[in-house]
Structures are given as structure tokens and as C-alpha cells.
Protein backbone atom coordinates (compact mmCIF):
# COMPACT_ATOMS: atom_id res chain seq x y z
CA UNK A 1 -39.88 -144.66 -155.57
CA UNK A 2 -37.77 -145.84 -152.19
CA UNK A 3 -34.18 -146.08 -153.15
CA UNK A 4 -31.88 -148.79 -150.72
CA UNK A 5 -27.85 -149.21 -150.39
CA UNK A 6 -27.38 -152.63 -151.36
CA UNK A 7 -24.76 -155.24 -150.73
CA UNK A 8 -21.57 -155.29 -150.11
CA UNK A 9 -21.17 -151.40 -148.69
CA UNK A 10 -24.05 -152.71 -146.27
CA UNK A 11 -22.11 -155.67 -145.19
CA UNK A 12 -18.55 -153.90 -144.98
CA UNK A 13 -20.33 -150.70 -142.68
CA UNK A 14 -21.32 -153.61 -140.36
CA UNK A 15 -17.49 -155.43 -140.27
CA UNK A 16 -16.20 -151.72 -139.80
CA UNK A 17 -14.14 -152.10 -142.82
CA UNK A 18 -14.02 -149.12 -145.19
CA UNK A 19 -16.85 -148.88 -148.03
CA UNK A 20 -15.34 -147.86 -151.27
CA UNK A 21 -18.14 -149.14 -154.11
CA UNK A 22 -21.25 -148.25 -153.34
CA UNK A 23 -24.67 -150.13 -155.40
CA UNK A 24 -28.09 -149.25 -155.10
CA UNK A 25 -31.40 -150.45 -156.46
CA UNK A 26 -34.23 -148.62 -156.59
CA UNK A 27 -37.67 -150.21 -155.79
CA UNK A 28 -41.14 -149.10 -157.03
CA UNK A 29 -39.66 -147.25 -160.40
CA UNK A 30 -40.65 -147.57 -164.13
CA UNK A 31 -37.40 -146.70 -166.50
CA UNK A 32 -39.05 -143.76 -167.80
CA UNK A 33 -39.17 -142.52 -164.46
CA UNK A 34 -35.68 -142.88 -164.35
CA UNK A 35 -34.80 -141.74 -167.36
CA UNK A 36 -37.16 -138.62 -166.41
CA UNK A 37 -34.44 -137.96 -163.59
CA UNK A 38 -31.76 -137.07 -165.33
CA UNK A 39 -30.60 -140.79 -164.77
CA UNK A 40 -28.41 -142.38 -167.92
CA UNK A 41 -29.10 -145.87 -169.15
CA UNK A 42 -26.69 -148.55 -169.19
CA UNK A 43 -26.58 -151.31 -171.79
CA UNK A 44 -29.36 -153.20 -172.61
CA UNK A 45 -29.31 -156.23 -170.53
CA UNK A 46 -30.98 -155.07 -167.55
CA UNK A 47 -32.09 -151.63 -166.49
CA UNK A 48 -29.22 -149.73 -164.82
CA UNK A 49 -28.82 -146.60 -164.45
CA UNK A 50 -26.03 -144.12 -163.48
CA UNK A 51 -26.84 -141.39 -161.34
CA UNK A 52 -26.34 -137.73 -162.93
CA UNK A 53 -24.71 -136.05 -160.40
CA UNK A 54 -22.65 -138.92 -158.98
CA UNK A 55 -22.38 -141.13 -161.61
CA UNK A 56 -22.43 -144.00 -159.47
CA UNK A 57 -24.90 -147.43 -160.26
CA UNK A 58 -28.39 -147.42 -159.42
CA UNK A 59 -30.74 -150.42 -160.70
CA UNK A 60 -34.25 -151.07 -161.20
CA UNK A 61 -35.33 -153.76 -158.04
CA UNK A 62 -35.92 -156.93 -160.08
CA UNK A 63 -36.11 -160.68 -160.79
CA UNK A 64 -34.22 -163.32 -162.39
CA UNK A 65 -34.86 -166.75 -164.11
CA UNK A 66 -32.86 -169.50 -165.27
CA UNK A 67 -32.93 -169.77 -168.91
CA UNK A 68 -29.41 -171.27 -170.14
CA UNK A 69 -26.06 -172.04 -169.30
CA UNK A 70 -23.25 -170.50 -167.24
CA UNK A 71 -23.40 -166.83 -166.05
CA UNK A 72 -24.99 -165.08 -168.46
CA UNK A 73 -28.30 -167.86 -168.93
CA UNK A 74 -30.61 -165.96 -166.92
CA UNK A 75 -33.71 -163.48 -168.17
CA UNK A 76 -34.63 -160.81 -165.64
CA UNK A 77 -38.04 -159.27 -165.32
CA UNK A 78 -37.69 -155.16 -163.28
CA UNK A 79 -40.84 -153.66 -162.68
CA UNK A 80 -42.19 -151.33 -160.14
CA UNK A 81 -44.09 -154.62 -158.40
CA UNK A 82 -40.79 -156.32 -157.83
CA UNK A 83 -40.14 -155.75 -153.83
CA UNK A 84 -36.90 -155.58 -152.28
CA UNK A 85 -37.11 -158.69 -150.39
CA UNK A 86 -37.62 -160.52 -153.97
CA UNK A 87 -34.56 -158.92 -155.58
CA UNK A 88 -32.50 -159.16 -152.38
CA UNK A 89 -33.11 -163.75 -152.80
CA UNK A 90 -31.62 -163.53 -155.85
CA UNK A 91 -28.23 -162.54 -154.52
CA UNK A 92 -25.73 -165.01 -153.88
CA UNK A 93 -24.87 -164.88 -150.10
CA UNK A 94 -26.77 -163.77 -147.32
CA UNK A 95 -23.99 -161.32 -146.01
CA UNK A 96 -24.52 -159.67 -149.69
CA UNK A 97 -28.29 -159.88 -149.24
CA UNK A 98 -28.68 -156.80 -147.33
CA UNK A 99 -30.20 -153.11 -147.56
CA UNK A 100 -30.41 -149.84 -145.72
CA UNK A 101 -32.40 -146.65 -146.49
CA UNK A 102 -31.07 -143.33 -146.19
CA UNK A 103 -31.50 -143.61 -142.74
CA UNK A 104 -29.37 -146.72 -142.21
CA UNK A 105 -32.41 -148.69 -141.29
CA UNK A 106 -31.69 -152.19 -142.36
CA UNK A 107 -33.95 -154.53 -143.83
CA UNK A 108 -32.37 -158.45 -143.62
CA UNK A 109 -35.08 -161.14 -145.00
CA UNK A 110 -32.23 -163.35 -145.07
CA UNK A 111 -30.36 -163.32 -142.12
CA UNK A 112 -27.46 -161.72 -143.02
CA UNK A 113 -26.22 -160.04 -139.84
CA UNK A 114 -26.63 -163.26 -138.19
CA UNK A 115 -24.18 -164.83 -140.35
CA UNK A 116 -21.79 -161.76 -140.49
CA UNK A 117 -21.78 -162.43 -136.63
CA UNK A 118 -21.39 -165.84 -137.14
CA UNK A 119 -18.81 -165.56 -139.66
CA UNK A 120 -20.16 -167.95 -141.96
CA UNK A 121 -20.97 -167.59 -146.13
CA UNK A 122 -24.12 -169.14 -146.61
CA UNK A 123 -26.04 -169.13 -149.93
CA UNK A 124 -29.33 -166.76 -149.61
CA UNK A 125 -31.45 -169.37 -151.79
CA UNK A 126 -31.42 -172.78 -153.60
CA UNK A 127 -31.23 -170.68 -156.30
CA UNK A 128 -27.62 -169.86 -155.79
CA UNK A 129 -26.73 -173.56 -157.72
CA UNK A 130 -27.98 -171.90 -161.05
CA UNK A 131 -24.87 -169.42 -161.52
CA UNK A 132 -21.57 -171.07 -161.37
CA UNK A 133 -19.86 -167.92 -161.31
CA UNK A 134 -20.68 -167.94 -157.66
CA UNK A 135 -18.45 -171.05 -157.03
CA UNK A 136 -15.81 -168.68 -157.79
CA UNK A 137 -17.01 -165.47 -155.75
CA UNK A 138 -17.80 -167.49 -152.59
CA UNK A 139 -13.77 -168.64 -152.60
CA UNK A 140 -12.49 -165.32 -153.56
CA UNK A 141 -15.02 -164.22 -150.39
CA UNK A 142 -13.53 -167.03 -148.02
CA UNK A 143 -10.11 -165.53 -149.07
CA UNK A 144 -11.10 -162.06 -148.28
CA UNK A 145 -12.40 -162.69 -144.98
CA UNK A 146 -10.48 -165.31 -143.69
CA UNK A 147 -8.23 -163.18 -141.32
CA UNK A 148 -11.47 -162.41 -139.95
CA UNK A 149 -12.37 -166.06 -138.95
CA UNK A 150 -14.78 -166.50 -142.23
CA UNK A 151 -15.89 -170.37 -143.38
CA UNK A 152 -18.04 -171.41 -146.15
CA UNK A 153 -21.38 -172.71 -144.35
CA UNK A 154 -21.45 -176.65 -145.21
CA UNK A 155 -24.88 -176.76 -147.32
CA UNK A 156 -23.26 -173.78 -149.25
CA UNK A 157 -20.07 -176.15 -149.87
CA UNK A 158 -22.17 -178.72 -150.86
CA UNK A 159 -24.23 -176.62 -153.35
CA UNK A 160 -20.83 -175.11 -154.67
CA UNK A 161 -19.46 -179.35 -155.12
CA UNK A 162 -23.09 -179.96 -156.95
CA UNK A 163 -22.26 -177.22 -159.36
CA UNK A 164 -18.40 -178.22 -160.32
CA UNK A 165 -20.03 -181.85 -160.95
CA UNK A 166 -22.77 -180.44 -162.85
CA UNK A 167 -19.87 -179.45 -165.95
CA UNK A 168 -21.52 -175.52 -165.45
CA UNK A 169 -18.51 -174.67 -164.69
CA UNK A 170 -16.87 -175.06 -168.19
CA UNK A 171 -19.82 -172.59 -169.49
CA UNK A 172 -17.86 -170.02 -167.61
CA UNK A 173 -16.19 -167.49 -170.00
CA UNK A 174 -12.70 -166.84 -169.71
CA UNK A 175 -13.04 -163.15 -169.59
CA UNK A 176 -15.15 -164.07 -166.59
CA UNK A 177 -13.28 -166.81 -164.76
CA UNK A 178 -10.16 -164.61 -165.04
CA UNK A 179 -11.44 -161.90 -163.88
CA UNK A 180 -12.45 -163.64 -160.26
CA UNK A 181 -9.55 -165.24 -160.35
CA UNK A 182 -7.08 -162.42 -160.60
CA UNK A 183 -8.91 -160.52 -158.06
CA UNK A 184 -8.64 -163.65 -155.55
CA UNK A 185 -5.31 -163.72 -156.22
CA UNK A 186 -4.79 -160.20 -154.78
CA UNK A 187 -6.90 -161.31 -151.58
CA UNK A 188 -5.28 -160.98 -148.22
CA UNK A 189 -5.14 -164.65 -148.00
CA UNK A 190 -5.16 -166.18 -151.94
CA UNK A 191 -4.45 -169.59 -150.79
CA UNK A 192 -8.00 -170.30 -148.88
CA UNK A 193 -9.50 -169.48 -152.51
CA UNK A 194 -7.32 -172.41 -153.52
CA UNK A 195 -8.21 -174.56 -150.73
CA UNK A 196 -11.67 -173.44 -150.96
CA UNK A 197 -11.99 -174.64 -154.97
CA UNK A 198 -10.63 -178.20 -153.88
CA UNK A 199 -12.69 -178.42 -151.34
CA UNK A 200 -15.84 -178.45 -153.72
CA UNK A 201 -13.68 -180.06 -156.15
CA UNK A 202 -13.83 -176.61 -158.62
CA UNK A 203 -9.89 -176.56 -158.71
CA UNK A 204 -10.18 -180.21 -160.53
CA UNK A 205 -12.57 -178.37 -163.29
CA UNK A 206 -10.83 -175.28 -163.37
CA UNK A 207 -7.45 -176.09 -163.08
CA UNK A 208 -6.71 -179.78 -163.16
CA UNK A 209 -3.20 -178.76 -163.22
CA UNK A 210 -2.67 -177.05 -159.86
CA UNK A 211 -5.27 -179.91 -158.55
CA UNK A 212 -2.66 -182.47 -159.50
CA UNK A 213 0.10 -181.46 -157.31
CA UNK A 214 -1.80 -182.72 -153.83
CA UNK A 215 -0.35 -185.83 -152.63
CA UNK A 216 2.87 -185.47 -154.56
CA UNK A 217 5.79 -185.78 -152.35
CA UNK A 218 8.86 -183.84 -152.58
CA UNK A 219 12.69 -184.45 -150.82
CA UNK A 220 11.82 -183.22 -147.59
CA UNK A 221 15.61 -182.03 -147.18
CA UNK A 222 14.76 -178.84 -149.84
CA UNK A 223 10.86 -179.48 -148.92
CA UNK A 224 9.99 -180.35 -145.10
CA UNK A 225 6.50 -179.80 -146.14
CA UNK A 226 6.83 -182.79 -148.02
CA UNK A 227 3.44 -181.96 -150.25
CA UNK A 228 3.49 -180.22 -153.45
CA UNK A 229 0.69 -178.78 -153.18
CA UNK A 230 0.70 -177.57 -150.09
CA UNK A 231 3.92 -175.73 -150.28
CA UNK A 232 2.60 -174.42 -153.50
CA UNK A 233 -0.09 -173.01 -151.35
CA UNK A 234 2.58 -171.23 -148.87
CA UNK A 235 4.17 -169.72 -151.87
CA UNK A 236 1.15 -167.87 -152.89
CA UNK A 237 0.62 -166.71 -149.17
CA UNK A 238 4.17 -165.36 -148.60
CA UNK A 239 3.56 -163.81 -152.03
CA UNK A 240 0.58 -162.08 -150.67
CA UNK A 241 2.48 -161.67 -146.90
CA UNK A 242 5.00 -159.43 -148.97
CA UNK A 243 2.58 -157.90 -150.99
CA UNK A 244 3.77 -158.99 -154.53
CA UNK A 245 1.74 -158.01 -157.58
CA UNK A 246 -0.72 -160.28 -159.53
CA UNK A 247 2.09 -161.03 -162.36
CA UNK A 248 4.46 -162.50 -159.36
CA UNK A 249 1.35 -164.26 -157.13
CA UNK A 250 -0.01 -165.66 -160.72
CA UNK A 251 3.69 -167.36 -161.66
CA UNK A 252 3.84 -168.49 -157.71
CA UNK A 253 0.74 -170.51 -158.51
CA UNK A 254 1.95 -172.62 -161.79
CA UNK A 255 5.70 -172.55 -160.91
CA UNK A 256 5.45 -176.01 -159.80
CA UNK A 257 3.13 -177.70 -162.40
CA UNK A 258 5.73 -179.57 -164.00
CA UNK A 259 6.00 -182.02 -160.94
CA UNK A 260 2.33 -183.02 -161.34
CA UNK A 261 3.66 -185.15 -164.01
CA UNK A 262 6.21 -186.99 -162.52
CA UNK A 263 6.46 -190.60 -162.91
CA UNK A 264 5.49 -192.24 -159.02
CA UNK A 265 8.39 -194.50 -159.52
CA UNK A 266 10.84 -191.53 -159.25
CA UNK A 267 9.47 -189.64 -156.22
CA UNK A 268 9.77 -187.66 -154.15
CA UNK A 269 12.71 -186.27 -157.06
CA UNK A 270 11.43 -184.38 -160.01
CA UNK A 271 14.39 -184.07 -162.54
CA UNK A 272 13.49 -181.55 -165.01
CA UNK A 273 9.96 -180.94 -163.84
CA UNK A 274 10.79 -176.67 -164.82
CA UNK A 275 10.77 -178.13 -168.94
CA UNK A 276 7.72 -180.78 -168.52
CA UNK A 277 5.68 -177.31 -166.99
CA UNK A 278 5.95 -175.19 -169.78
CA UNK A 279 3.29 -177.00 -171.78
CA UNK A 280 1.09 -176.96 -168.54
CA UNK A 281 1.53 -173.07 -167.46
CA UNK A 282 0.84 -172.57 -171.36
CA UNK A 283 -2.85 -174.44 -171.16
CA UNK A 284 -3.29 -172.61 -168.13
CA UNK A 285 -2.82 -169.14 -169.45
CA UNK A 286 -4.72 -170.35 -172.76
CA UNK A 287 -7.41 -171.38 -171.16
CA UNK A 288 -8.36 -168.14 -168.68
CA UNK A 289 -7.04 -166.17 -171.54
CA UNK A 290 -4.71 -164.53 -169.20
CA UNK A 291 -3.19 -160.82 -169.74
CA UNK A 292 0.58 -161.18 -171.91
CA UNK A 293 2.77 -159.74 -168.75
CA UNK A 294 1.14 -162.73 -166.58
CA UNK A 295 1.28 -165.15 -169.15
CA UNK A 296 5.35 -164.20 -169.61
CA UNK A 297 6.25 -164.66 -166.07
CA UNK A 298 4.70 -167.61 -165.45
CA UNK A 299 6.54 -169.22 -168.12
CA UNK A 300 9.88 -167.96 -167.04
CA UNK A 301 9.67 -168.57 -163.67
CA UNK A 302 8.29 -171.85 -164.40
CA UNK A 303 11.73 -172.89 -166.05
CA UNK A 304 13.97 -170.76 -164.67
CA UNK A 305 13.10 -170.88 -160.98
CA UNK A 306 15.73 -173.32 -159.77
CA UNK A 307 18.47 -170.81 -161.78
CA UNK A 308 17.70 -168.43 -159.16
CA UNK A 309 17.67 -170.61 -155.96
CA UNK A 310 21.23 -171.96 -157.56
CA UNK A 311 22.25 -168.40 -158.68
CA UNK A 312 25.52 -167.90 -156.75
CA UNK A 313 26.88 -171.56 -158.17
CA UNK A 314 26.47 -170.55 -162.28
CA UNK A 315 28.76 -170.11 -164.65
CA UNK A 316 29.09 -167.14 -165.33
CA UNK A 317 28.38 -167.89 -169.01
CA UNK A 318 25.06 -169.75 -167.58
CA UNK A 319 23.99 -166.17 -165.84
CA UNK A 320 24.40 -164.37 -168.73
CA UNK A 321 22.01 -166.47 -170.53
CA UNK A 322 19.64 -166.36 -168.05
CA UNK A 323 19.72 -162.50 -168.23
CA UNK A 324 19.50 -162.81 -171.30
CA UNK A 325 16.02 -164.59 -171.72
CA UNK A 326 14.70 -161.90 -168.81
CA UNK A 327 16.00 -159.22 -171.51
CA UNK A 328 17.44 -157.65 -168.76
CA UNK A 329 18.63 -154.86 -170.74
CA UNK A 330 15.15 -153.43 -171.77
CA UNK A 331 12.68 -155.11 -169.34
CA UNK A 332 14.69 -154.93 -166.07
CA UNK A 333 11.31 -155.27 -163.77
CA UNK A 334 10.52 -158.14 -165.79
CA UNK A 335 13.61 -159.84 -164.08
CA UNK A 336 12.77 -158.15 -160.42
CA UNK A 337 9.65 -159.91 -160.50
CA UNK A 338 11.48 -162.49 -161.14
CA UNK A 339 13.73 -162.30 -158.73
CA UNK A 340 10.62 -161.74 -156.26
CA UNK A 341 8.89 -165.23 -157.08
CA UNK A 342 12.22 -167.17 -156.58
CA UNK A 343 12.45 -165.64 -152.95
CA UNK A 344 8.51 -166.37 -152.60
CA UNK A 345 9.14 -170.35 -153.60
CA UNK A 346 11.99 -170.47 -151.06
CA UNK A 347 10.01 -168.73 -148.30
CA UNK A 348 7.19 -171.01 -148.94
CA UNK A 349 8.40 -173.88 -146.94
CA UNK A 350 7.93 -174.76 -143.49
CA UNK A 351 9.78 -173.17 -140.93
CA UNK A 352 11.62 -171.72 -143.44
CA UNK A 353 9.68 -168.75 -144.00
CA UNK A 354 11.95 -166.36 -142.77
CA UNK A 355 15.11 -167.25 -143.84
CA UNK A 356 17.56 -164.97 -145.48
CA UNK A 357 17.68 -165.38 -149.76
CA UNK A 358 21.31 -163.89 -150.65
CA UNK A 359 20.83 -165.09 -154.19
CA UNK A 360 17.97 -162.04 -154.49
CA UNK A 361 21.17 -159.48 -154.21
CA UNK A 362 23.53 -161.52 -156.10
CA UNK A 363 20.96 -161.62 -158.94
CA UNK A 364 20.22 -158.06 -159.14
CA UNK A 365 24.04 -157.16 -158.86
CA UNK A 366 24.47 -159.69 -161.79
CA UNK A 367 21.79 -157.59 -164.08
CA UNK A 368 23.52 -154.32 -162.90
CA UNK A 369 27.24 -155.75 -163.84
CA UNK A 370 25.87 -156.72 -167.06
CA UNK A 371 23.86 -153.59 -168.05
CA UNK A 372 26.93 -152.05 -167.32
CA UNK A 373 28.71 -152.93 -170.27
CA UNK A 374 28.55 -149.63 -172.84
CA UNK A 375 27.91 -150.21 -176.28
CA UNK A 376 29.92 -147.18 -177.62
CA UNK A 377 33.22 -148.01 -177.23
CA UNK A 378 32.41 -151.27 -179.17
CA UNK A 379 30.97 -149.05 -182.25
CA UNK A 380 34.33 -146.90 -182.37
CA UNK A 381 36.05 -149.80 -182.61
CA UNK A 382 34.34 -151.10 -186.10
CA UNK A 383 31.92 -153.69 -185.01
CA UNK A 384 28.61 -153.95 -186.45
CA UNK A 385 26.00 -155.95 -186.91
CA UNK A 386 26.15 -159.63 -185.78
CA UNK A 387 29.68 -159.14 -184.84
CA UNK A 388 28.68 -156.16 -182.41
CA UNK A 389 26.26 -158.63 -180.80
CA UNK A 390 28.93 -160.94 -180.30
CA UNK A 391 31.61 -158.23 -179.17
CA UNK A 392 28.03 -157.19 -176.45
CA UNK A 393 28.09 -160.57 -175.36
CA UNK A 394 31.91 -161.13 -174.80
CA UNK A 395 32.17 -157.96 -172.52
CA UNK A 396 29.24 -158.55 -170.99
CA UNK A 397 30.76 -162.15 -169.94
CA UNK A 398 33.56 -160.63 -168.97
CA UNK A 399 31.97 -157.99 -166.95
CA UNK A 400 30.09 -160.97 -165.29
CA UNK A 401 32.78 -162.69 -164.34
CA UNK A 402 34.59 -160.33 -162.85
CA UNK A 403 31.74 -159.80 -161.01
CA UNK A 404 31.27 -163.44 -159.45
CA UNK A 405 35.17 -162.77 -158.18
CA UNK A 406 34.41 -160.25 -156.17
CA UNK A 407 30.93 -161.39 -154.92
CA UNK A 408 32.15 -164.42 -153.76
CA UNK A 409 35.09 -162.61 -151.99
């Protein structure tokens, strides 16, 4: 039994970058030798094991075959015959294909090093077209690395364009999609995974939405980017510059959608493009089966996003009804994260990036004004029921406009 450290804690030793998961496979072993360890079983799939002191992964050296569609259409064959070199091809990218022994000695069949040096991602074997899960973990990898001057190797871009033609791609699970996706999202650099999907035309399969809004010209008086899509790509880096949380990165990336559907004859204007969204953000979240706090803010910010870059012109009867669909009273981060994609959009536009955004203030003072208002005074006074909402509401307006006075002061 030799036992190797496998993958990605090999590949991040060798950047210098910190090692926090650690996988290891285990070459020459039978599971009952495992199981005669101490080591626990996990699942059924595939033999892997946890260690009983550490708890971490260990897994039988093996093989894998094609057998159906998307991720999970493969059969695997562990024995104690299967080398290391012949589970280490069926990894996706060479950088990943790595292993060292206990003495750091590293065995590299595939060139991995070479490419770390080079800074390139380049598929270990033809074989990496069979699993079109890898489109997606070779852009959330260009997005990782790409402060550290990380491509995609061409032939691996070409592979990864074969596979979102193939229709593979729709055999994805959402559970699975989602769950690359969100972690992309929270990359250093979340717009190369963007700009890595179109570039093997994976955003078109994935999210024909988002893929839409290239070429689509906007007033370059608000917009001196001009594209859509690429300022749609600046949002979702400032979101990540300022290190906003998936909810706020995952609204930053559909906020927009609406304009993808903009007749040509009315360009580069896009009169209530936050309404025509809402259907579009909605497929969107349906479709990756995205977590209920995402879902919400996307839709929100999706129509309310120009309220906040106009927020120090409303009525005050037109803030109060936009705090009132953030239910500012019991979800107040709800309306900070809010508040947070707004200031992302506006920053997301070139040479604009570091501009002041008063309207982030003025917004929050609005939600504090309004919260303000006390509810007891209104119940000593008789009111009840609908009439104590209404009573809420009139105070509240009050409150608010009292506030816009002295803000604008």
C-alpha cells in the first residue's frame, strides 16, 4: 500500500499559496484492507474512505469509463493493479494531475509543473471532453488564477467549445451547475469565468440570458463603456474588488437582463428594461435552482436598481414604497445588500470606478428615519388593525419627509 497527496494541495504547495483541503488516494489497496485500518467507507459509488484519526478523504487509486451522460455517466473500476499514473489521466487538468509521497517527492506523468510555470490550464487527456462539468471547473480555475497570469491552453478551449456544442452541457444537474457557479462567483476575479464560458460559447448554453447582453449598446453619457455586457462584467469585478457576498455578486450578474430584450430600433435607450428582467432573472434562478436569499435579491435589484441610483430625487411617498418591498422593517440587510449592488452597478463603468455614491448614505438614512417611527403611541391612540397599518404608513411618510428636508439641506 503507497499512499500519495493528490491534486490541488500539490499544485497550491508549488504556487506558495496556502493548502487548506487536502485528498489522497491510495495505490496498491483492496477495500478490505482499508476497511481493516480502521478506515470508514463512504457511499457506494466509488471506494472512499475517511481516515480514522483525521477524518480527512482517502480513495482507492482507480479508473473511469464513459458510460452515459453528463457528470455522473461514468463507471469506475479501483483495484490494487490500478497505478497512479492511470488514475492521475483521468483528472481534468494537468496542474490537478499531480502527486507527492510523504516525502514530497513528486511524481508528474503529465507535465503539470511545466504548465504551473507556464501558467497555462491544459486538459491532462482527450478524455477530459467526456465530463462537461469540467467546462465549468476550468472557468471557475481561469478565475481563480487569473491575478496570477493564468490562460486556458487553446486545444483545452477548443475541447471545452466541442463540449457546449455537443448539448452535454444541459445533462448537467442543477445542484451541480450551481454549485460551480456560486463558487466562481466568489473567485478573486468572477468575471474571467464569464468571459471564459463565452469564449467556448458555454455562457450561450448555460445562460443565454447574460450571453445576450454582448453587443448591446447603452447611452454612453450614463455608460462610456458603451457595451452591456461588458459593463455587466465590471459590475461583478467591483463586486468582488469590495468583497461583496454571493447574494450581492449573484444580483450584479442578472441586474441587467432586461436590456437583452430591447427592441434594436430603440437603442442604445432601454425604457423599462428593470420590468422586462423579472421574467429573465426568474428562469435564471429556476433553472440552477438557486438558494431563496439569492433568488430574492436578484429580483429586487433587478427592478429596483435605477430607484437607488435616482434615490435622492423620490418622492418621498416613492421611498417609502421602495422600503417597503425591501421590508425594511424586519429584513434590514436584505436592503444593505441592496444598497451594496446599486453602488457596484455605478462603479462598474469606465473610469468611473471610483467615484463617490451619496445615494448609499441617503438610502440607509431613509430606512433608519423610517424604522424610526414607534408603533406604540399609535396603539394608545385606538388604532387597530388595517387602520393601524395605515396610521404606520402615514407617520412613517411623514417621518420620511421630514427627512428629505433636512438631507437635502
Amino acid at each position: 500500500m503507497r499512499i500519495y497527496k493528490v491534486g490541488g494541495a500539490v499544485r497550491d504547495r508549488l504556487l506558495g499559496k496556502p493548502v487548506t483541503d487536502i485528498d489522497w488516494v491510495v495505490v496498491g489497496a483492496t477495500t478490505e484492507e482499508m476497511l481493516a485500518r480502521g478506515f470508514r467507507p463512504v457511499g457506494a459509488d466509488f471506494p472512499v474512505f475517511l481516515h480514522p484519526k483525521s477524518g480527512e478523504e482517502y480513495a482507492l487509486a482507480r479508473t473511469e469509463r464513459k458510460s452515459g451522460r453528463g457528470y455522473g455517466g461514468f463507471t469506475f473500476h479501483a483495484s490494487p493493479e490500478v497505478t497512479l499514473e492511470e488514475d492521475l489521466i483521468r483528472r481534468d487538468l494537468t496542474i490537478n494531475a499531480m502527486a507527492e509521497d510523504d516525502q514530497q517527492n513528486l511524481t508528474d506523468p503529465y507535465h503539470g509543473q511545466r504548465d504551473l510555470e507556464a501558467r497555462l490550464l491544459r486538459h491532462v487527456s482527450p478524455a477530459f471532453a467526456e465530463d462537461p462539468l469540467r467546462v465549468l471547473r476550468v472557468a471557475r480555475f481561469a478565475a481563480r488564477y487569473a491575478s496570477l497570469g493564468f490562460t486556458v491552453a487553446p486545444e483545452t478551449l477548443e475541447l471545452m467549445r466541442q463540449l457546449s456544442e455537443s448539448g452535454e452541457l444541459e445533462a448537467l444537474t442543477p445542484e451541480r451547475s450551481w454549485k460551480e457557479i456560486s463558487r466562481a462567483l466568489m473567485e478573486d476575479q468572477p468575471q474571467v469565468f464569464i468571459e471564459v464560458l463565452r469564449a467556448c460559447d458555454a455562457l450561450k448554453a448555460l445562460m443565454p440570458e447574460v450571453d445576450a447582453l454582448f453587443g448591446i449598446p447603452q447611452p454612453p453619457t450614463h455608460h462610456p463603456e458603451i457595451d452591456t455586457g461588458a459593463h455587466t462584467l465590471s459590475v461583478l469585478q467591483q463586486a468582488a474588488i469590495h468583497n461583496q457576498p454571493l447574494t450581492v455578486r449573484w444580483a450584479c450578474l442578472l441586474h441587467d437582463l432586461g436590456k437583452g430584450l430591447t427592441p434594436e430600433e430603440e437603442w442604445p435607450r432601454h425604457i423599462a428594461h428593470e420590468f422586462k428582467g423579472l421574467k429573465l432573472i426568474k428562469a435564471v434562478n429556476e433553472r440552477f435552482k438557486v438558494p431563496r436569499d439569492c433568488q430574492e435579491l436578484a429580483l429586487l435589484v433587478g427592478e429596483y436598481h435605477t430607484h437607488g441610483h435616482r434615490a435622492l430625487e423620490l418622492k418621498p411617498s416613492t421611498l417609502l414604497e421602495l422600503l417597503q418591498s425591501f421590508d425594511v422593517y424586519r429584513r434590514p440587510q436584505r436592503f444593505e445588500e441592496f444598497i451594496a449592488a446599486c453602488e457596484m452597478d455605478a462603479r462598474g463603468r469606465k473610469g468611473l470606478e471610483e467615484r463617490s455614491y451619496p445615494q448609499a448614505d441617503y438610502l440607509r438614512g431613509a430606512a433608519t428615519a423610517a424604522r424610526s417611527v414607534a408603533v406604540q403611541p399609535l396603539l394608545e391612540k385606538g388604532f387597530k388593525g388595517p387602520e393601524l397599518g395605515e396610521a404606520i404608513k402615514r407617520e412613517r411618510l411623514k417621518t420620511l419627509k421630514a427627512y428629505k428636508e433636512t438631507a437635502s439641506i
